[in-house]
Protein backbone atom coordinates (compact mmCIF):
# COMPACT_ATOMS: atom_id res chain seq x y z
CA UNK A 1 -100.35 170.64 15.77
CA UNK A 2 -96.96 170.37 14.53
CA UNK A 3 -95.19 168.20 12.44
CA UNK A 4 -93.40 166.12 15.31
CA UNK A 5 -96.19 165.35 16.83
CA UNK A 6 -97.48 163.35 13.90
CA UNK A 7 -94.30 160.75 14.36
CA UNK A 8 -95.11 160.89 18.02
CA UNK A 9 -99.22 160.07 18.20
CA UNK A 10 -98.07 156.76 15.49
CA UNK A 11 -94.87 155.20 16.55
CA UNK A 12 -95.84 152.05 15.05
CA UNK A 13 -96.81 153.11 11.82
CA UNK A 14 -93.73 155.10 11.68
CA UNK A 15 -91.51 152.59 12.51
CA UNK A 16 -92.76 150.24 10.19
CA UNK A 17 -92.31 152.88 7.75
CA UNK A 18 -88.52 153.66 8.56
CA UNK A 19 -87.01 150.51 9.95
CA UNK A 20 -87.38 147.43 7.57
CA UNK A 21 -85.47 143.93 6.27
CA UNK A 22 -84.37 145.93 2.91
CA UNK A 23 -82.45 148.44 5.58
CA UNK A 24 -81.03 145.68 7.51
CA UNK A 25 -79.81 144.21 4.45
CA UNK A 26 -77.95 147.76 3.93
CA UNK A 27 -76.64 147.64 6.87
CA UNK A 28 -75.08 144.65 7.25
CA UNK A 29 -74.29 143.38 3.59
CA UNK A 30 -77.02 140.77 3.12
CA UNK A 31 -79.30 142.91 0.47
CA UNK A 32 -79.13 140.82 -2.90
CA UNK A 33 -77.95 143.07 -5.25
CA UNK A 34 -80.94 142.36 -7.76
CA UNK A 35 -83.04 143.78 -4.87
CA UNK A 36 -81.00 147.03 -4.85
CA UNK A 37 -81.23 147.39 -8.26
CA UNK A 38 -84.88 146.88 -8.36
CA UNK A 39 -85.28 149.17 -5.95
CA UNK A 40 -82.97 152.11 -7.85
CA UNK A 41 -85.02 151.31 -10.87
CA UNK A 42 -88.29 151.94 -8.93
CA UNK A 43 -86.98 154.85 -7.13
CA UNK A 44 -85.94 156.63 -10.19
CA UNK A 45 -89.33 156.86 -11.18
CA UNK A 46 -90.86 157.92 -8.30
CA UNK A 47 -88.56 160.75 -8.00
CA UNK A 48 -89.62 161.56 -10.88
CA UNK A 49 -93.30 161.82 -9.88
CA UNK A 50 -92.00 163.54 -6.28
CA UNK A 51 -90.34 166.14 -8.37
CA UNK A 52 -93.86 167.01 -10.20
CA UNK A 53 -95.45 167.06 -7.52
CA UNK A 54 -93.80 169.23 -6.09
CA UNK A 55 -93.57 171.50 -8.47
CA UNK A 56 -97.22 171.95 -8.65
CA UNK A 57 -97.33 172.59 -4.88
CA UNK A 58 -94.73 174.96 -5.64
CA UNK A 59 -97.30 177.14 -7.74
CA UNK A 60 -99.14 177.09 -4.82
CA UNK A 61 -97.16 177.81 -2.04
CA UNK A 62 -97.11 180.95 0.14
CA UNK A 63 -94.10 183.22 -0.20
CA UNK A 64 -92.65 182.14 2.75
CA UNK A 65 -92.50 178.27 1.48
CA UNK A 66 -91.28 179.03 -2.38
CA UNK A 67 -87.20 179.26 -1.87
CA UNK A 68 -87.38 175.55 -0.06
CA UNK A 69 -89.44 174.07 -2.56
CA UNK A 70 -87.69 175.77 -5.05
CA UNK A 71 -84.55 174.51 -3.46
CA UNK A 72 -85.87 171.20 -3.42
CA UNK A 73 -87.00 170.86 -7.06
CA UNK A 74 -83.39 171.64 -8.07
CA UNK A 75 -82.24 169.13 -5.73
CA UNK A 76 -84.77 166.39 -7.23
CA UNK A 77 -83.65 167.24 -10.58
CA UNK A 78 -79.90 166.84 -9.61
CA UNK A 79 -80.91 163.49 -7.94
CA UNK A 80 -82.61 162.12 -11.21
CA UNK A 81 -79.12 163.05 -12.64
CA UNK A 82 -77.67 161.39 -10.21
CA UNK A 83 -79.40 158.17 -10.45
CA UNK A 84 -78.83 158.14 -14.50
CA UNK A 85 -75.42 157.93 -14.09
CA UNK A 86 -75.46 154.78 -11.06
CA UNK A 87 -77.63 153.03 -13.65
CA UNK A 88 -75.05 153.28 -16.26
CA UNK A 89 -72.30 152.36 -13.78
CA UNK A 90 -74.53 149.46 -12.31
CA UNK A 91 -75.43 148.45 -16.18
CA UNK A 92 -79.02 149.28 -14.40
CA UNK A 93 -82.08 149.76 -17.13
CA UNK A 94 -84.16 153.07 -15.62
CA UNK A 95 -87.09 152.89 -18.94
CA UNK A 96 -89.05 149.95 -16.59
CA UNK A 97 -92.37 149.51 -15.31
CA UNK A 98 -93.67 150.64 -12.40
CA UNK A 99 -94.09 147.88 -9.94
CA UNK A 100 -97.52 148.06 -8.77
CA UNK A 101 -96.56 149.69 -5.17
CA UNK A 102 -94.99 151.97 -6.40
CA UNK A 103 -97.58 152.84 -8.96
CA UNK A 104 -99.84 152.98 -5.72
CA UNK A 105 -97.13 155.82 -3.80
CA UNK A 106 -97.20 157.43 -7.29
CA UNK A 107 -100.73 157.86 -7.83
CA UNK A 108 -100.77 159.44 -3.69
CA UNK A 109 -98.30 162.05 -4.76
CA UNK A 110 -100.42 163.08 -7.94
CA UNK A 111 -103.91 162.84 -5.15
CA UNK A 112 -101.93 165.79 -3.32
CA UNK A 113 -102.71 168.16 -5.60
CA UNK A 114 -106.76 167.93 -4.71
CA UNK A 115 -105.33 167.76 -0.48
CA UNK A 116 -105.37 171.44 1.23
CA UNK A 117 -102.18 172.96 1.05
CA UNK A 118 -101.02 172.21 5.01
CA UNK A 119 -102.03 168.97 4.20
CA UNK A 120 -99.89 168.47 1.18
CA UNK A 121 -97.29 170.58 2.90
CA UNK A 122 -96.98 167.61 5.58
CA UNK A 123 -97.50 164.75 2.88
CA UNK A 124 -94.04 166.12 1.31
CA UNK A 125 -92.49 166.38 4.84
CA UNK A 126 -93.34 162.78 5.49
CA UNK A 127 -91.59 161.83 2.26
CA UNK A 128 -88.50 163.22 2.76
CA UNK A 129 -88.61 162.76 6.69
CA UNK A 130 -89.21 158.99 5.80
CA UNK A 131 -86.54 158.78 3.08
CA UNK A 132 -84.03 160.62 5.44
CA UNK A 133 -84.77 158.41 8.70
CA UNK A 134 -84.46 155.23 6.84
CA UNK A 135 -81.09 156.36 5.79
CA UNK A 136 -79.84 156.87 9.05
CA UNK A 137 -80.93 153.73 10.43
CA UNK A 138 -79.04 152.00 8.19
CA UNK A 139 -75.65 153.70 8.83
CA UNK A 140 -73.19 153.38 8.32
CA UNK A 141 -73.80 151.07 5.64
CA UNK A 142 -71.66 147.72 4.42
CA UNK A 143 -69.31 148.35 2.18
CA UNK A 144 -71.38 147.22 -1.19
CA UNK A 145 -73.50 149.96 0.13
CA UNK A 146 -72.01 152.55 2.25
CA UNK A 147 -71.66 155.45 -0.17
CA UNK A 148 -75.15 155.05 -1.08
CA UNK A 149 -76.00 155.40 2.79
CA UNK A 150 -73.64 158.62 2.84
CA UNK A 151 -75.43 160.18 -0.42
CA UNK A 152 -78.45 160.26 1.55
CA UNK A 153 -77.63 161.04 5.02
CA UNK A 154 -76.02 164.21 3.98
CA UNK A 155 -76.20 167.15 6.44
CA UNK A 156 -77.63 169.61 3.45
CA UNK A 157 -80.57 166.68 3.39
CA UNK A 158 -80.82 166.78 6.77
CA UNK A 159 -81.23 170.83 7.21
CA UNK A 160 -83.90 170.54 4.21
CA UNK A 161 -85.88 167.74 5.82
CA UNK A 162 -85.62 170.36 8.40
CA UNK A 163 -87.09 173.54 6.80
CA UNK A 164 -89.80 171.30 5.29
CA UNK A 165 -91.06 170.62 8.62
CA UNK A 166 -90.72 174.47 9.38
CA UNK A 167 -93.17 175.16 6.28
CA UNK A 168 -95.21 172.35 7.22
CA UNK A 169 -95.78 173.97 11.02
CA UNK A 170 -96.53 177.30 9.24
CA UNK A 171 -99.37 175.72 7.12
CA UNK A 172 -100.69 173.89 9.86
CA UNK A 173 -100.43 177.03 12.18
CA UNK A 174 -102.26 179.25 9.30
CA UNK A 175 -105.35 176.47 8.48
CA UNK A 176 -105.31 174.57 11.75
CA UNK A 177 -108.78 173.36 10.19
CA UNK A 178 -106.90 171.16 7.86
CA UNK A 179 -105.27 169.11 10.33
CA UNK A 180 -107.59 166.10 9.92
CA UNK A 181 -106.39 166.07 6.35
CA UNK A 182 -102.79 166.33 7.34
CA UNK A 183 -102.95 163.52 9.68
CA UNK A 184 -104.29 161.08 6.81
CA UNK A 185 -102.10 162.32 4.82
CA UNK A 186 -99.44 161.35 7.07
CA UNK A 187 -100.56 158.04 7.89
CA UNK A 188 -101.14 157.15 3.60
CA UNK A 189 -97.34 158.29 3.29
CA UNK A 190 -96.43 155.88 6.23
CA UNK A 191 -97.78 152.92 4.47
CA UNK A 192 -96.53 153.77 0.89
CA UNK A 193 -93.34 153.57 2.50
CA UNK A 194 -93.63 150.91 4.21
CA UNK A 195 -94.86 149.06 1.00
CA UNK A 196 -92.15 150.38 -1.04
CA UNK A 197 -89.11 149.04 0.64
CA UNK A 198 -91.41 145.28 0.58
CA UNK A 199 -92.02 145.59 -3.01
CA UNK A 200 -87.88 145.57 -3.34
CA UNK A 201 -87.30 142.47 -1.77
CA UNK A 202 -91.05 140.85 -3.05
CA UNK A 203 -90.22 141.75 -6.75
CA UNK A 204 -93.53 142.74 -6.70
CA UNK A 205 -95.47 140.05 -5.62
């Protein structure tokens, strides 16, 4: 099994996960603002809970996985940077609650730590696979919006999202008897999304 095929075997699921009303709104201009803001202010914290995650699967990792995920924590920690400083442009308060989907995603990143390692390998691919394809679906982006399309469509993001599948096809390769665990893994991180980009628009509800 490799990483690809996982997209392939659920086209529905991950569509629903990468093409949704919140990235229309990107795209064309119609997103309230209050929605993008809402969803910034949620985001921020689950990057924060990515980035721990991560880190932990880090301490885990073969050798051959530790200078991408290493990579990648700096880059989540440069991104939490990154999103301080649009909340103070945006006059955007980051010390909220999480909204109760995004508590949900949350919670799945911290359940990675008990998954194989192939398996959460491929849950962290689908995160940043997911995050990356919604992006380009909404290119190029309305103008309210466009440089926050471009900030996440870069081609560094793109070549990571791309050595993250590499690592996730080595773990698979090495424990091939994990790949039950790596497909629900998939699958949970499909619907998180999904429910993510809802709870933007829904407030919550």
């Amino acid at each position: 099994m490799r990483t690809e095929q996982l997209i392939a075997a659920q086209p529905d699921l991950w569509r629903a996960a990468t093409l949704h009303p919140f990235l229309d709104g990107v795209r064309d201009g119609s997103l309230p603002a209050t929605a993008l803001d809402r969803w910034l202010a949620q985001d921020a914290l689950y990057v924060d809970a990515l980035l721990r995650m991560q880190a932990r699967l880090l301490a885990r990792a073969p050798r051959a996985d530790q200078i991408v995920l290493a990579q990648g924590l700096l880059a989540l920690a440069e991104e939490l940077a990154w999103f301080g400083a649009l909340a103070a442009e945006r006059a955007l308060a980051l010390d909220v609650a999480p909204l109760p989907a995004n508590a949900a995603y949350c919670a799945e990143l911290a359940h990675c730590d008990a998954l194989p390692y192939a398996a959460a390998m491929v849950a962290l691919w689908a995160v940043e696979r997911a995050y990356l394809d919604a992006w380009l679906g909404a290119r190029p982006g309305a103008e309210p919006y466009r440089s926050l399309v471009e900030h996440w469509t870069t081609p560094a993001f793109v070549a990571y999202v791309a050595e993250l599948a590499a690592a996730g096809d080595r773990a698979l390769a090495a424990a091939p008897a994990d790949a039950a665990a790596a497909v629900q893994a998939f699958a949970r991180i499909a619907r998180h999304e999904q429910a993510f980009w809802g709870m933007a628009i829904a407030g919550g509800a």
